[in-house]
C-alpha atoms as a PDB file:
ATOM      1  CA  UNK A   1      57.587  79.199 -42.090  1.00  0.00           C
ATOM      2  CA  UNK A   2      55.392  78.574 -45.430  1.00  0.00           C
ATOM      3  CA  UNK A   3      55.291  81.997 -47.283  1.00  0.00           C
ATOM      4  CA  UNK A   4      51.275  80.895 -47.456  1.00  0.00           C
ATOM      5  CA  UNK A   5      51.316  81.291 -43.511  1.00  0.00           C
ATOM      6  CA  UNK A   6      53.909  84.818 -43.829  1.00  0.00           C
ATOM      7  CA  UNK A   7      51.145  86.429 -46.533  1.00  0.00           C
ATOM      8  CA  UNK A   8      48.178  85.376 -44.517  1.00  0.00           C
ATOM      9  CA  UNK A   9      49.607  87.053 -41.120  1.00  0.00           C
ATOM     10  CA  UNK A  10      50.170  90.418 -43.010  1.00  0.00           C
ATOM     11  CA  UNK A  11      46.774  90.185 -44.409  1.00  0.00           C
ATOM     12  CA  UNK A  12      45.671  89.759 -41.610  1.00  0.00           C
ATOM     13  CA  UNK A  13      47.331  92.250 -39.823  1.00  0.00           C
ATOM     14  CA  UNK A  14      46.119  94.772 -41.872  1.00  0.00           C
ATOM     15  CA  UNK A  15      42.898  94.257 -41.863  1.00  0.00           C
ATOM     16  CA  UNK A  16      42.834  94.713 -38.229  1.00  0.00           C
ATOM     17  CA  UNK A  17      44.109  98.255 -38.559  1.00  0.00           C
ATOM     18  CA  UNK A  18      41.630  98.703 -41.068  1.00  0.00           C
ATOM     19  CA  UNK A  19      38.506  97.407 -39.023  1.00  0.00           C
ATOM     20  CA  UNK A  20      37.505  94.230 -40.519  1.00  0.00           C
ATOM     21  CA  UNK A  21      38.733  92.050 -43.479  1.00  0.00           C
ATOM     22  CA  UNK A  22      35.554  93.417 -45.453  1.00  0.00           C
ATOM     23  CA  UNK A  23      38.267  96.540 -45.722  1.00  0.00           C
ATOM     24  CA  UNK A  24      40.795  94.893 -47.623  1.00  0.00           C
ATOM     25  CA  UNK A  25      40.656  95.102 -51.335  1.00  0.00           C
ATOM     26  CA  UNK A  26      38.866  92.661 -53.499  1.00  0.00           C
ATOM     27  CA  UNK A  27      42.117  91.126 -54.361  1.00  0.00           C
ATOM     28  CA  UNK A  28      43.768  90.939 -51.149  1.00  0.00           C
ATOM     29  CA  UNK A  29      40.563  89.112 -50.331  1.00  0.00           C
ATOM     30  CA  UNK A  30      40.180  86.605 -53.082  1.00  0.00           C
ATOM     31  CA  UNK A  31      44.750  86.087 -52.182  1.00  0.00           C
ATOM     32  CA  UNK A  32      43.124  85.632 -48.289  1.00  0.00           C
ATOM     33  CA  UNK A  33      41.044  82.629 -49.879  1.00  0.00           C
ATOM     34  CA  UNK A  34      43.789  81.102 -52.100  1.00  0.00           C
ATOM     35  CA  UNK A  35      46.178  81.102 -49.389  1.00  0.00           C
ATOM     36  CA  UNK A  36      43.561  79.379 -46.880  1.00  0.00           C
ATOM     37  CA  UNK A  37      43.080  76.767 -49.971  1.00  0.00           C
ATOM     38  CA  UNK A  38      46.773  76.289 -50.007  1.00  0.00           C
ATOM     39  CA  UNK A  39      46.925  75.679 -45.985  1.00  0.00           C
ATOM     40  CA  UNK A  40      44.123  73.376 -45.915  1.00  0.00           C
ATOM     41  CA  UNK A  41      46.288  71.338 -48.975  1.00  0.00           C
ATOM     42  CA  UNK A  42      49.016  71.171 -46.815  1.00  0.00           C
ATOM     43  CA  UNK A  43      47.501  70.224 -43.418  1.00  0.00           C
ATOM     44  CA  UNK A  44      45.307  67.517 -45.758  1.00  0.00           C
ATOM     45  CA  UNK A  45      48.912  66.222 -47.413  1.00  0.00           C
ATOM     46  CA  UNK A  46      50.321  66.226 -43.872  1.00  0.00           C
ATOM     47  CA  UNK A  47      47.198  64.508 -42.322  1.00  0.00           C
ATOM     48  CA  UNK A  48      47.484  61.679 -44.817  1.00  0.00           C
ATOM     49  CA  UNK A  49      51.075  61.112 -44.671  1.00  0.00           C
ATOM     50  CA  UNK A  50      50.804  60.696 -41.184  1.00  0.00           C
ATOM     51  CA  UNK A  51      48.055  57.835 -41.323  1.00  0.00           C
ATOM     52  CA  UNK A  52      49.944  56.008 -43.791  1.00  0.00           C
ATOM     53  CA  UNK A  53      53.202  56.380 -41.489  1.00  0.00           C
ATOM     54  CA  UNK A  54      50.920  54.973 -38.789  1.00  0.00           C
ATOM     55  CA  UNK A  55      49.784  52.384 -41.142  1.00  0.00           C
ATOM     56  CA  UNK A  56      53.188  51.620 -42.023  1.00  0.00           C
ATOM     57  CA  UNK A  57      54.027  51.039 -38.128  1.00  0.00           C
ATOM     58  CA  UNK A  58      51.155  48.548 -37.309  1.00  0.00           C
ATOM     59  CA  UNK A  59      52.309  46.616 -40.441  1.00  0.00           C
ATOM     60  CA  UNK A  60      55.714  46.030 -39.523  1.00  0.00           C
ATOM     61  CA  UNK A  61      56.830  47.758 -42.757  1.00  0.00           C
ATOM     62  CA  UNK A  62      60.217  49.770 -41.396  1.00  0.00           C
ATOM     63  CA  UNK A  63      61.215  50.540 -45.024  1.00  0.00           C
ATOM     64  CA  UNK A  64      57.585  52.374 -46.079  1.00  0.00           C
ATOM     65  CA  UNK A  65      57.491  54.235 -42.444  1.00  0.00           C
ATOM     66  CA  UNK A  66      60.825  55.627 -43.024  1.00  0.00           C
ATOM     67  CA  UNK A  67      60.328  56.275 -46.209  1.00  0.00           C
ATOM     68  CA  UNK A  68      57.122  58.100 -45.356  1.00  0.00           C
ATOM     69  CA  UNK A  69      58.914  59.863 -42.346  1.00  0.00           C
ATOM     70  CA  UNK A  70      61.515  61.312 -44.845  1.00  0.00           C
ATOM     71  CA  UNK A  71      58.591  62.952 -46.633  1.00  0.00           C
ATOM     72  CA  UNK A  72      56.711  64.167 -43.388  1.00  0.00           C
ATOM     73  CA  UNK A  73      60.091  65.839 -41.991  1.00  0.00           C
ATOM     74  CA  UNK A  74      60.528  67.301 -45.698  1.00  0.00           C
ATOM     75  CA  UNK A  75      57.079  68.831 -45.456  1.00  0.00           C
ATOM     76  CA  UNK A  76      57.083  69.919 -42.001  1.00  0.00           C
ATOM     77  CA  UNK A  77      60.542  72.026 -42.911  1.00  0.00           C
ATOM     78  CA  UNK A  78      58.579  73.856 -45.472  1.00  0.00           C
ATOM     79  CA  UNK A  79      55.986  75.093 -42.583  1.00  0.00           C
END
């Protein structure tokens, strides 16, 4: 699991027992929105590897899709 995902189930977490994310401090909001930044940079990276990949395939171009598979499987080990 991606620390990013880790930090943003605790926040979340607690801001449940609190009653609402407007409980958490201004900080732990404004780490809420850095580490949503962060997820939607990853799901983006991951997105556009995969098109390529697919690219790749209807090409005929084994060498690029495997090389671009080695970098999806690398990513998808850091989630």
């Amino acid at each position: 699991m991606h620390p990013v995902h880790r930090r943003l189930a605790e926040l979340l977490e607690k801001s449940t027992r609190l009653g609402g994310l407007i409980y958490l401090s201004g900080a732990e909001q404004a780490e809420i929105s850095h580490c949503l930044h962060i997820n939607a940079k990853l799901v983006r990276e991951l997105d556009q590897l995969k098109q390529l990949a697919w690219i790749a395939c209807e090409a005929g171009d084994v060498e690029w899709q495997y090389e671009l598979c080695e970098r999806i499987d690398k990513l998808e080990a850091t989630l």
